[in-house]
C-alpha atoms as a PDB file:
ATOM      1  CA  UNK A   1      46.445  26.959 -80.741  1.00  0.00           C
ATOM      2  CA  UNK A   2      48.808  27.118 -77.580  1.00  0.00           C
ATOM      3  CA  UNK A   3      47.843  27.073 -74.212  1.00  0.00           C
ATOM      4  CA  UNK A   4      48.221  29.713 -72.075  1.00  0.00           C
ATOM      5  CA  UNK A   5      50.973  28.883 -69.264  1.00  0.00           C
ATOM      6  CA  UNK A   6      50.288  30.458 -65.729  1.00  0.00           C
ATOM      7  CA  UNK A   7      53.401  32.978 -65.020  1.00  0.00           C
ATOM      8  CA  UNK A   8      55.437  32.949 -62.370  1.00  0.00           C
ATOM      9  CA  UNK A   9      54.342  35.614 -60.380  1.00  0.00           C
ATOM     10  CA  UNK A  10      50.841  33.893 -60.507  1.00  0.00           C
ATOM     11  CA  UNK A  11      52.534  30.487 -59.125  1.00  0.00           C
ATOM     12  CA  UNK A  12      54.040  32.254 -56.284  1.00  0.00           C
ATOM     13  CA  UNK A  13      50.363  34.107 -55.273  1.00  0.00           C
ATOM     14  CA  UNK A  14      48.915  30.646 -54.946  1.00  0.00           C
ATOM     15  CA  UNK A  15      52.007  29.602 -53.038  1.00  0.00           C
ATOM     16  CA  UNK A  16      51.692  32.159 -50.499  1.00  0.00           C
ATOM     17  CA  UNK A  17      47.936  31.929 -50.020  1.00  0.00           C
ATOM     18  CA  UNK A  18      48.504  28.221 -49.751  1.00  0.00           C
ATOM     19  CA  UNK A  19      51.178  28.745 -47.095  1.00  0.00           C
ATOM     20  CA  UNK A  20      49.376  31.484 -45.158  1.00  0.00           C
ATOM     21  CA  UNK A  21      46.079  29.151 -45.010  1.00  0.00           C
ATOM     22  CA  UNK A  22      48.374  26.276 -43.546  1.00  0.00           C
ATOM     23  CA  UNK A  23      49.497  28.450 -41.172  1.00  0.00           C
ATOM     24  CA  UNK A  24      46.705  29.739 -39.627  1.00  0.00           C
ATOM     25  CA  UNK A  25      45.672  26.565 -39.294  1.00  0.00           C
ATOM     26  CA  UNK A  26      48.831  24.729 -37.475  1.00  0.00           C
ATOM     27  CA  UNK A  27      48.746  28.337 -35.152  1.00  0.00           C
ATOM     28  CA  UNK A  28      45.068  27.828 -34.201  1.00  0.00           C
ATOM     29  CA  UNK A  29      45.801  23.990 -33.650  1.00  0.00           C
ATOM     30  CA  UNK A  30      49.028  25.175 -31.234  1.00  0.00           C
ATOM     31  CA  UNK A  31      46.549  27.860 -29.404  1.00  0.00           C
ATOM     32  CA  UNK A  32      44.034  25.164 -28.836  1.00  0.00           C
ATOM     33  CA  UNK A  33      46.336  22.686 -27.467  1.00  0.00           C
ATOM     34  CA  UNK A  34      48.425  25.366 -25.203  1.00  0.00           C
ATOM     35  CA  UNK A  35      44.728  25.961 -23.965  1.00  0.00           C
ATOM     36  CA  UNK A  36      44.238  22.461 -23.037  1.00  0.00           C
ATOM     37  CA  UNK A  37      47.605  21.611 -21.448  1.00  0.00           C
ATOM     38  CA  UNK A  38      46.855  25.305 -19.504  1.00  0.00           C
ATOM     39  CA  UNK A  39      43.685  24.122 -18.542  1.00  0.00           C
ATOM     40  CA  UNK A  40      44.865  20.498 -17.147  1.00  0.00           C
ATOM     41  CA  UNK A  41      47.873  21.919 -15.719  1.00  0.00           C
ATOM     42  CA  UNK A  42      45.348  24.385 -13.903  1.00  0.00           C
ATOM     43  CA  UNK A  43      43.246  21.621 -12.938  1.00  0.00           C
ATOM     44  CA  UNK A  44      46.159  19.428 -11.516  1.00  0.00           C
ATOM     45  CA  UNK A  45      47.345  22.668  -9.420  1.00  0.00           C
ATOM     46  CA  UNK A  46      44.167  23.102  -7.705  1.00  0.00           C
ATOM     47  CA  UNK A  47      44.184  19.363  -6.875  1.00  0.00           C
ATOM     48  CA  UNK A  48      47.795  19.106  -5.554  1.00  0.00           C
ATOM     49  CA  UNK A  49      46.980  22.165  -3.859  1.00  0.00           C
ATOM     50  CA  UNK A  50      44.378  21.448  -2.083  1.00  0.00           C
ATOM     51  CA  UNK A  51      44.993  21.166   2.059  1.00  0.00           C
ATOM     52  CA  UNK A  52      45.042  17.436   3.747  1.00  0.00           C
ATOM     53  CA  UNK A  53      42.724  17.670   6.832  1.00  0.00           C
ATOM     54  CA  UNK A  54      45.507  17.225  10.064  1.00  0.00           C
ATOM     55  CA  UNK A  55      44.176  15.490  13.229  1.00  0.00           C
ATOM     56  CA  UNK A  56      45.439  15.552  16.672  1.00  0.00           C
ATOM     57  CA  UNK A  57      45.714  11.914  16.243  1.00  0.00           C
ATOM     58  CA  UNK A  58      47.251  12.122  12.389  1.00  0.00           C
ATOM     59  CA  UNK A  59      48.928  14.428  10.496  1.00  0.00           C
ATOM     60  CA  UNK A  60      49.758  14.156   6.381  1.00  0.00           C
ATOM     61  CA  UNK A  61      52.219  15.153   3.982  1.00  0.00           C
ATOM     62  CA  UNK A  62      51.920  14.776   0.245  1.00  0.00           C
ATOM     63  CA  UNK A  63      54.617  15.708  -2.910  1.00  0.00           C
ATOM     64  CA  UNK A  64      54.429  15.350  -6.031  1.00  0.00           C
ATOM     65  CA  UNK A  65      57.380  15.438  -9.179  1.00  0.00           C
ATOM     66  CA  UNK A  66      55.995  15.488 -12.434  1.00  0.00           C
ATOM     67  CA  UNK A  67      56.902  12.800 -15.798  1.00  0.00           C
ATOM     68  CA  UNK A  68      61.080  13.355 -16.800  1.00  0.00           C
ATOM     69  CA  UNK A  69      59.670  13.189 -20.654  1.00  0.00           C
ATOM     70  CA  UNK A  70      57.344  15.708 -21.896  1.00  0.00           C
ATOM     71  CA  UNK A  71      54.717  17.904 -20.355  1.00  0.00           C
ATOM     72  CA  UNK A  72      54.845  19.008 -16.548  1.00  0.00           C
ATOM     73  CA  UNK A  73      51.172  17.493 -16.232  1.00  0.00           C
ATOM     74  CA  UNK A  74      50.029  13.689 -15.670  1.00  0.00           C
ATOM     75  CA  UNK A  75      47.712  12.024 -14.027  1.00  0.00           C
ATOM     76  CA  UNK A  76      49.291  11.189 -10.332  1.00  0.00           C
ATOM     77  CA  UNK A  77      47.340  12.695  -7.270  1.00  0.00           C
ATOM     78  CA  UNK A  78      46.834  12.545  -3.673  1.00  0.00           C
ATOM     79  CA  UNK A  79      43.395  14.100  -1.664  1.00  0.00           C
ATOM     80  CA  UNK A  80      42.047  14.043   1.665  1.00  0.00           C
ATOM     81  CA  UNK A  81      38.881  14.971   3.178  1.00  0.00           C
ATOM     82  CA  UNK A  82      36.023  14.407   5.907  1.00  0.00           C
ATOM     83  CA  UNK A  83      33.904  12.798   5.445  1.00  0.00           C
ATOM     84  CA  UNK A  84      29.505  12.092   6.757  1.00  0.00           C
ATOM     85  CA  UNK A  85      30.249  10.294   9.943  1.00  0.00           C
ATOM     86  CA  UNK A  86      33.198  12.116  11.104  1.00  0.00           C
ATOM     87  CA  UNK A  87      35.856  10.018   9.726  1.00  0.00           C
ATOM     88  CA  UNK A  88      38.607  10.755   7.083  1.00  0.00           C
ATOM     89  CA  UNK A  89      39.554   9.533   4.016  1.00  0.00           C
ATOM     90  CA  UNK A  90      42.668   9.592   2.298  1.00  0.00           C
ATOM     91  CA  UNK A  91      43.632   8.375  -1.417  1.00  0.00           C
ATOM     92  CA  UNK A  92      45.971   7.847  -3.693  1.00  0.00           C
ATOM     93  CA  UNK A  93      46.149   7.437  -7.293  1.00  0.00           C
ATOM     94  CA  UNK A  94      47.561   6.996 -10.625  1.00  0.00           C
ATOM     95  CA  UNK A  95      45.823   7.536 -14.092  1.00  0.00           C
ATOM     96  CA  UNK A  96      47.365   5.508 -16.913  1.00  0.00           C
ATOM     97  CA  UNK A  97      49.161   7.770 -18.954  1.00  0.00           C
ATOM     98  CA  UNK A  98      51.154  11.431 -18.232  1.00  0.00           C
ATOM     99  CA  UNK A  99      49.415  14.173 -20.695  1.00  0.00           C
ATOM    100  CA  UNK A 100      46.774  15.972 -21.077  1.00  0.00           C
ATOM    101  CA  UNK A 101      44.186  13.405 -21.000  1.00  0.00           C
ATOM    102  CA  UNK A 102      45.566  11.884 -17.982  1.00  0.00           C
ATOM    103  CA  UNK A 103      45.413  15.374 -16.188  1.00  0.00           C
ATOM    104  CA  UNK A 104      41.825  15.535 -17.102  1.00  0.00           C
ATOM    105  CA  UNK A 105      40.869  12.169 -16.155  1.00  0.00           C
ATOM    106  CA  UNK A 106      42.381  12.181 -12.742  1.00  0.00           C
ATOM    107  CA  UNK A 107      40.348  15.222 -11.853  1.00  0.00           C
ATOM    108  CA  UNK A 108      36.763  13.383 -13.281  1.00  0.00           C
ATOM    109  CA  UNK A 109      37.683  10.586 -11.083  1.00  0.00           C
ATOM    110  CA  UNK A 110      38.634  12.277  -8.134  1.00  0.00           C
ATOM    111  CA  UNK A 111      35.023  14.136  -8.219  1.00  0.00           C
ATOM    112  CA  UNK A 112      34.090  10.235  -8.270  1.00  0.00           C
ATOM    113  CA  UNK A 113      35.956   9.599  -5.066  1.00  0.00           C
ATOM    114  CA  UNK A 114      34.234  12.614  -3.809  1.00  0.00           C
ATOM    115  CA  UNK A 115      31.178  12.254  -4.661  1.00  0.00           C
ATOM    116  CA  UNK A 116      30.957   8.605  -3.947  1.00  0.00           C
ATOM    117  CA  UNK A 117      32.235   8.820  -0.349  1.00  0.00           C
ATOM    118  CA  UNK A 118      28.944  11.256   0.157  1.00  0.00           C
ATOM    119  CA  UNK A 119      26.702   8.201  -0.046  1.00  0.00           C
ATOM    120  CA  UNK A 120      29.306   5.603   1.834  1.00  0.00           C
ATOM    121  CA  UNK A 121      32.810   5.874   3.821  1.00  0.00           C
ATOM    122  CA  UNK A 122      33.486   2.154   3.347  1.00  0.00           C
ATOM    123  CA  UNK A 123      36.597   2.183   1.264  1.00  0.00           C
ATOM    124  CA  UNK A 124      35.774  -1.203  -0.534  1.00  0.00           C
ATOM    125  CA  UNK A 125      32.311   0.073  -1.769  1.00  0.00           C
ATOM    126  CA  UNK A 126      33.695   3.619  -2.703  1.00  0.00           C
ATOM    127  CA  UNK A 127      35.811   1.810  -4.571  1.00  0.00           C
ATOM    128  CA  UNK A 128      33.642  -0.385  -6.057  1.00  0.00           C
ATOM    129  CA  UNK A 129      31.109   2.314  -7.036  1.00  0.00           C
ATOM    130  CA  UNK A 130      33.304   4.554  -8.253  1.00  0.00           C
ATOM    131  CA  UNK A 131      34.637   2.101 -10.642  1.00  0.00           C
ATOM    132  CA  UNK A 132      31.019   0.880 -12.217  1.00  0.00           C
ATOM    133  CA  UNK A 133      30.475   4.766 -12.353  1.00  0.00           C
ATOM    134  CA  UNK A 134      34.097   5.055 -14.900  1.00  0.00           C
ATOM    135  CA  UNK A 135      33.215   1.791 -16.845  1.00  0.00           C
ATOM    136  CA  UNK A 136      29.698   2.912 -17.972  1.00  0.00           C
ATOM    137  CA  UNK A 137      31.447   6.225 -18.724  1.00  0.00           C
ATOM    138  CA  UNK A 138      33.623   4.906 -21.178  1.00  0.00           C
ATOM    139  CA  UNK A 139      36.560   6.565 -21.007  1.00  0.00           C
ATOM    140  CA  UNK A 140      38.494   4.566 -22.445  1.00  0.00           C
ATOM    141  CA  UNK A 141      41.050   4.995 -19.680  1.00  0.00           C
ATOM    142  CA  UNK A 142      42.051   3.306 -16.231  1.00  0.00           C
ATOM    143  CA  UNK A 143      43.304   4.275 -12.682  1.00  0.00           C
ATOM    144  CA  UNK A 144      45.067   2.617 -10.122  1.00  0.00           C
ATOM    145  CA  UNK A 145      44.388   3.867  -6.914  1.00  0.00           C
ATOM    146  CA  UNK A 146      44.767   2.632  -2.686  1.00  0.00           C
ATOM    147  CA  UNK A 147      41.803   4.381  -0.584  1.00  0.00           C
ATOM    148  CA  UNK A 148      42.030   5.139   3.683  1.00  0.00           C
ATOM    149  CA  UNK A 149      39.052   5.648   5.979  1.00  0.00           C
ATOM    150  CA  UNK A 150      40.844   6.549   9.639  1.00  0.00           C
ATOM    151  CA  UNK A 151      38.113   6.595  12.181  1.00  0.00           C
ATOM    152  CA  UNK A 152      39.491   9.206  14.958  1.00  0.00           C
ATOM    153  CA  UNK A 153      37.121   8.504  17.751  1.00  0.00           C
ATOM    154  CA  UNK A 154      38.618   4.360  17.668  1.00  0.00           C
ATOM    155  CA  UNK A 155      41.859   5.091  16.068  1.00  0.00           C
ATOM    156  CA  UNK A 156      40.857   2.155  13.493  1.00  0.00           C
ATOM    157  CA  UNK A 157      42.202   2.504   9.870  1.00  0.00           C
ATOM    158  CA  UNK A 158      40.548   0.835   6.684  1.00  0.00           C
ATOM    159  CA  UNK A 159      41.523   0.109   3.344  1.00  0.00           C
ATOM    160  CA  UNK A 160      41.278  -1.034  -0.168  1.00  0.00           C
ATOM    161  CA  UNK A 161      43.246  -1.210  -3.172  1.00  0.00           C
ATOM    162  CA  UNK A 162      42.222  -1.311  -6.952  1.00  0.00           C
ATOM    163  CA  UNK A 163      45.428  -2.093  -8.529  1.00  0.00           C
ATOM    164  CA  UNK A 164      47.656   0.211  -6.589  1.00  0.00           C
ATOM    165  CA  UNK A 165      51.483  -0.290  -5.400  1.00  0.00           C
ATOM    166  CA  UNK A 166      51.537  -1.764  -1.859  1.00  0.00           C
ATOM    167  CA  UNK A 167      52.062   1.258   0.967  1.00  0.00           C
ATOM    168  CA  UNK A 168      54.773   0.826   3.153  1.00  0.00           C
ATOM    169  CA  UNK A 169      54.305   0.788   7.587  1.00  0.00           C
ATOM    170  CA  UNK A 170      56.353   1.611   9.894  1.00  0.00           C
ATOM    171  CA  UNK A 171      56.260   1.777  13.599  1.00  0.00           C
ATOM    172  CA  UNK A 172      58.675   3.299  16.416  1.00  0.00           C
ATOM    173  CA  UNK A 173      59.154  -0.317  17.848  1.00  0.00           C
ATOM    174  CA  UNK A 174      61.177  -0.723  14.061  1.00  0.00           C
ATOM    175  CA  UNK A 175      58.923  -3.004  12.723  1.00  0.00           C
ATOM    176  CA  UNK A 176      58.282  -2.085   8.884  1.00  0.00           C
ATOM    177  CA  UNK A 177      56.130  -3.790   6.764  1.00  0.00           C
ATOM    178  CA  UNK A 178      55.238  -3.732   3.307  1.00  0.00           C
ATOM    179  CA  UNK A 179      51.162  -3.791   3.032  1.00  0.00           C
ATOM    180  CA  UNK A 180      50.528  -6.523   0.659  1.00  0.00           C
ATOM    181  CA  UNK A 181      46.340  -7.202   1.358  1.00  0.00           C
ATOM    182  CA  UNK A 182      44.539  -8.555  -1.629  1.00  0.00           C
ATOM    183  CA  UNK A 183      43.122  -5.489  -4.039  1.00  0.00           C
ATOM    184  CA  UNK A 184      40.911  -5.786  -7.244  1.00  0.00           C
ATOM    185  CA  UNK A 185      41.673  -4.524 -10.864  1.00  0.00           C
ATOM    186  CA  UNK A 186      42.025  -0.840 -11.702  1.00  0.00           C
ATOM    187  CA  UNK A 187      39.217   1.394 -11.929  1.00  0.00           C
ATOM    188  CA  UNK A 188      37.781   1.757 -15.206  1.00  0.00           C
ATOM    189  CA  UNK A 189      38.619  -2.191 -16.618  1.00  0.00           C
ATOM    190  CA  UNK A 190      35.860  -4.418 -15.358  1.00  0.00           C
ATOM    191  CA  UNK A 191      31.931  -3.809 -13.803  1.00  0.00           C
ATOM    192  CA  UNK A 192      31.093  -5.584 -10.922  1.00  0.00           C
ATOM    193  CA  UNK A 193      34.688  -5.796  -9.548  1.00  0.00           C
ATOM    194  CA  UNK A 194      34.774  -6.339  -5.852  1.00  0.00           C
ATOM    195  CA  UNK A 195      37.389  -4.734  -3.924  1.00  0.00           C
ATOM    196  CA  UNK A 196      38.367  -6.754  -0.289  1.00  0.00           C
ATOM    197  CA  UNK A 197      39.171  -4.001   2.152  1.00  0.00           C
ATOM    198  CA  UNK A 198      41.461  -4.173   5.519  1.00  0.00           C
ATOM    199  CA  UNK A 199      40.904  -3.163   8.829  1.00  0.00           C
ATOM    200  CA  UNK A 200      43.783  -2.200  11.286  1.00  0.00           C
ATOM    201  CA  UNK A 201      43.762  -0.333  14.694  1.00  0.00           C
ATOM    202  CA  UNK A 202      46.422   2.119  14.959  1.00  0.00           C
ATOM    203  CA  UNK A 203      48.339   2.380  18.111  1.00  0.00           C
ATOM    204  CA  UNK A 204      51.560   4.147  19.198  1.00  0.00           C
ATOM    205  CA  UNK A 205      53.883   6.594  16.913  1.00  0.00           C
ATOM    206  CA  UNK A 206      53.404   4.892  13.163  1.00  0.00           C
ATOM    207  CA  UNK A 207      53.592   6.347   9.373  1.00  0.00           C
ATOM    208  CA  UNK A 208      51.934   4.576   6.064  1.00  0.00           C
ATOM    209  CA  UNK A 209      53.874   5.678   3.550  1.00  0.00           C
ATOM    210  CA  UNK A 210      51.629   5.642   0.249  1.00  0.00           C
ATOM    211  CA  UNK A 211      53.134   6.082  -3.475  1.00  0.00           C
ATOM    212  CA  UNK A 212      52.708   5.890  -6.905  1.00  0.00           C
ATOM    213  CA  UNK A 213      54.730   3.101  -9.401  1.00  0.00           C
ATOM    214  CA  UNK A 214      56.627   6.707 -10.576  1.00  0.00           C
ATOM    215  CA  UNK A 215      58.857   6.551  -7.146  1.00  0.00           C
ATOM    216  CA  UNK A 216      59.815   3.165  -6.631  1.00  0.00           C
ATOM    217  CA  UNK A 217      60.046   1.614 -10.410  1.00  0.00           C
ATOM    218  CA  UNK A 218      61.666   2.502 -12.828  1.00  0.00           C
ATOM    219  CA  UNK A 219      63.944   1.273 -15.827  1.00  0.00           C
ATOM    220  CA  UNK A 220      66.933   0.627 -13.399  1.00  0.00           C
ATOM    221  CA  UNK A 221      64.700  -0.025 -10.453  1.00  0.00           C
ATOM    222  CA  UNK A 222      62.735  -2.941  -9.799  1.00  0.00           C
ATOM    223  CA  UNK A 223      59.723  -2.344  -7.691  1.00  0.00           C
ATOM    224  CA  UNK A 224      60.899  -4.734  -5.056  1.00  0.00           C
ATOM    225  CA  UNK A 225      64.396  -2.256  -4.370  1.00  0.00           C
ATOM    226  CA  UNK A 226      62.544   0.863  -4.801  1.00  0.00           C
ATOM    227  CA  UNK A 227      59.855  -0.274  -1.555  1.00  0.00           C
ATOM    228  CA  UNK A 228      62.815  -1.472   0.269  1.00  0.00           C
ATOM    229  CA  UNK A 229      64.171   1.997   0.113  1.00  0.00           C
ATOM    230  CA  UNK A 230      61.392   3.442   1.392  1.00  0.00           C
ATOM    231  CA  UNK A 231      60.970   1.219   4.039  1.00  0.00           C
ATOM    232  CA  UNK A 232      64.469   1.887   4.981  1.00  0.00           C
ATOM    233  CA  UNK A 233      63.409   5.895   5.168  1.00  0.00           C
ATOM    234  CA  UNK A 234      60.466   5.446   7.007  1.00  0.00           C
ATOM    235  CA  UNK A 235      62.374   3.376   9.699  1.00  0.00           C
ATOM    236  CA  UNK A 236      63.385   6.201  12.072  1.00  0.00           C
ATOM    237  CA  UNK A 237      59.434   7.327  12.856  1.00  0.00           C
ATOM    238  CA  UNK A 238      59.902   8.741  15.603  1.00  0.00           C
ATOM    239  CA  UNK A 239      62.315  11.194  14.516  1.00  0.00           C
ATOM    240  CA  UNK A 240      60.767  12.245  10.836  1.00  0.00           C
ATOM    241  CA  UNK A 241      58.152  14.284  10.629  1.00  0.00           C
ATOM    242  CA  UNK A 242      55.383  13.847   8.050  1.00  0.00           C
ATOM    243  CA  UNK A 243      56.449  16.466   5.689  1.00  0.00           C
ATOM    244  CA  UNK A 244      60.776  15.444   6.000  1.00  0.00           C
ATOM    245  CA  UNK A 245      59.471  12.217   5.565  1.00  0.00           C
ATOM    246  CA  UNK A 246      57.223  12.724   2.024  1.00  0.00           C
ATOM    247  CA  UNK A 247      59.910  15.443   0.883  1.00  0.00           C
ATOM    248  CA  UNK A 248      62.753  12.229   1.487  1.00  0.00           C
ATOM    249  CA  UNK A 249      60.666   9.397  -0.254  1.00  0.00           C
ATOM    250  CA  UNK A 250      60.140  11.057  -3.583  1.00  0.00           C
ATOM    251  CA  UNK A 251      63.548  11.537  -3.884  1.00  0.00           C
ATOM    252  CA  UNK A 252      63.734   7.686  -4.567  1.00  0.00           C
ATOM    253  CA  UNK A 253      62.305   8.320  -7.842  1.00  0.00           C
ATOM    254  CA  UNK A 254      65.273   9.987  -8.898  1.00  0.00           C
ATOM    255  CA  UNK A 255      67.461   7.052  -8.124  1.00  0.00           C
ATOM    256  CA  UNK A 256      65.024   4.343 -10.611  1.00  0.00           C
ATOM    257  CA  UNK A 257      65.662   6.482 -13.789  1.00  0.00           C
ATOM    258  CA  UNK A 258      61.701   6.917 -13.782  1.00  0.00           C
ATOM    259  CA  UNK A 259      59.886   8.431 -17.305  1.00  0.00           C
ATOM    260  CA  UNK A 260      56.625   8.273 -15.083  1.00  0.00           C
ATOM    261  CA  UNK A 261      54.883  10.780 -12.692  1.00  0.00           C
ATOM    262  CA  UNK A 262      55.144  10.244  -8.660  1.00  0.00           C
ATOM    263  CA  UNK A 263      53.254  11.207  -5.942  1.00  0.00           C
ATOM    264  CA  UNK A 264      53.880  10.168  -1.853  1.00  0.00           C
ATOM    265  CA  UNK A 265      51.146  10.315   0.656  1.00  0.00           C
ATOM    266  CA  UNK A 266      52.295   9.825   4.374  1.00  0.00           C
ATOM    267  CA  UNK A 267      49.818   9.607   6.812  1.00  0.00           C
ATOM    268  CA  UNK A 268      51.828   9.859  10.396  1.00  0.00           C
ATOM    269  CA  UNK A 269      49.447   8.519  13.251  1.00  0.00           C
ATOM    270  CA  UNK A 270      50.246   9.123  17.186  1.00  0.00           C
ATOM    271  CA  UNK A 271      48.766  11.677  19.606  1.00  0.00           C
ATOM    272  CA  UNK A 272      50.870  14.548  20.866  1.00  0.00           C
ATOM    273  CA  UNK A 273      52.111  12.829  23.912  1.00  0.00           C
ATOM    274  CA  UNK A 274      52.770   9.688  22.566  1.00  0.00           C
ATOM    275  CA  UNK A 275      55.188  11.635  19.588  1.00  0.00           C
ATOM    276  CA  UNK A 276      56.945  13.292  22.320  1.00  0.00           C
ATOM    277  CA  UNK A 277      57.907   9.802  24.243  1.00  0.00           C
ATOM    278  CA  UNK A 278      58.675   8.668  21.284  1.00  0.00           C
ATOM    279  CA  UNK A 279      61.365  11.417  19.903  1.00  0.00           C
ATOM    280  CA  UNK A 280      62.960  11.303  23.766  1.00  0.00           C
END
């Protein structure tokens, strides 16, 4: 007795419902990952977005130019904000990675920052908290990040650095130094890290210049070039505002041949009347 082949028409039915099953799947798997790289892109506009306080005594400019390769999103970011006892702090930072987890990482540990800096304004111990808080998370991920306190009723800036690229500082008197103070390992790697923090008074017409690795290193930059650069830019002080001076800087990322994200933070410190003797 002979068995009964299928016919071809019946081969092609299962074909098609095979085909049509596959592709509802792949579309529902592109719908939920356009609605996660909508939501992180959303979430990294309303962070970039958000206003830096300005002080008669300091004003701040940030940018921000997304990874060359692949989605407009990563996990760069600047913020400022008041904070309890009438300082402010400032931060910068840089999530490893550029995509969507990235996007959605930086905004968990800004909230950290946040958060954090309710309880203290010392930038070692926000630091320090913050990162015991990510490590018993386990994320799985890690952040590099440089963290201001400026104290406008002494003029007195501190900081501390978990792993971050040094910030440049330059003064109207031309001196311009790259800020090399001792920092502790990314957030997120180790608990218990310490972070040392440094304390500085601000005088006179001055910028920091703060940055990501995205801006100054690159695959035909080493880092060492890229922060000379900047330095170079940030020389004439007294004649750069905040906001020519940020918009200048992360243009240097375009000369390293960078795949990364990059963000600039300058923080531009000098009353009104000592600006104007300066820029006579």
């Amino acid at each position: 007795m002979s068995r009964r082949r299928p016919s071809p028409a019946s081969d092609a039915g299962e074909l098609l419902d095979t085909l049509a099953q596959l592709s509802g799947q792949i579309l529902d798997r592109i719908k939920f990952q356009q609605a996660r790289v909508e939501l992180a892109a959303a979430l990294q506009r309303h962070v970039l977005r958000a206003e830096l306080p300005v002080l008669p005594s300091l004003q701040a400019a940030g940018r921000y130019a997304p990874a060359r390769a692949g989605l407009d999103i990563g996990g760069d970011w600047y913020d400022g904000f008041p904070m309890a006892d009438d300082s402010v702090g400032f931060v910068i930072g840089d999530v490893q990675g550029h995509d969507v987890e990235a996007a959605a990482f930086m905004g968990q540990v800004r909230t950290c920052l946040r958060a954090v800096a309710i309880a203290t304004t010392d930038p070692a111990e926000i630091l320090r908290r913050t990162n015991d808080l990510l490590v018993a998370m386990d994320l799985e991920l890690f952040v590099t990040c440089s963290f201001l306190r400026y104290d406008p009723a002494t003029g007195e800036l501190a900081d501390a650095r978990a792993g971050h690229v040094p910030a440049v500082w330059a003064r109207a008197d031309g001196r311009c130094d790259i800020i090399l103070n001792d920092g502790g390992l990314p957030l997120g790697i180790r608990a218990g890290e310490r972070y040392p923090s440094t304390r500085r008074l601000l005088t006179g017409v001055g910028a920091f210049v703060l940055l990501t690795d995205g801006v100054v290193e690159g695959p035909s930059y080493p880092i060492e070039e890229g922060l000379k650069r900047v330095a170079d830019l940030a020389g004439d002080v007294c004649r750069t505002g905040p906001d020519e001076l940020a918009a200048e800087v992360i243009k240097v990322a375009d000369l390293t041949g960078h795949s990364d994200d990059a963000a600039v933070l300058v923080l531009r410190h000098g009353g009104l009347q000592e600006q104007r003797r300066c820029e006579v």
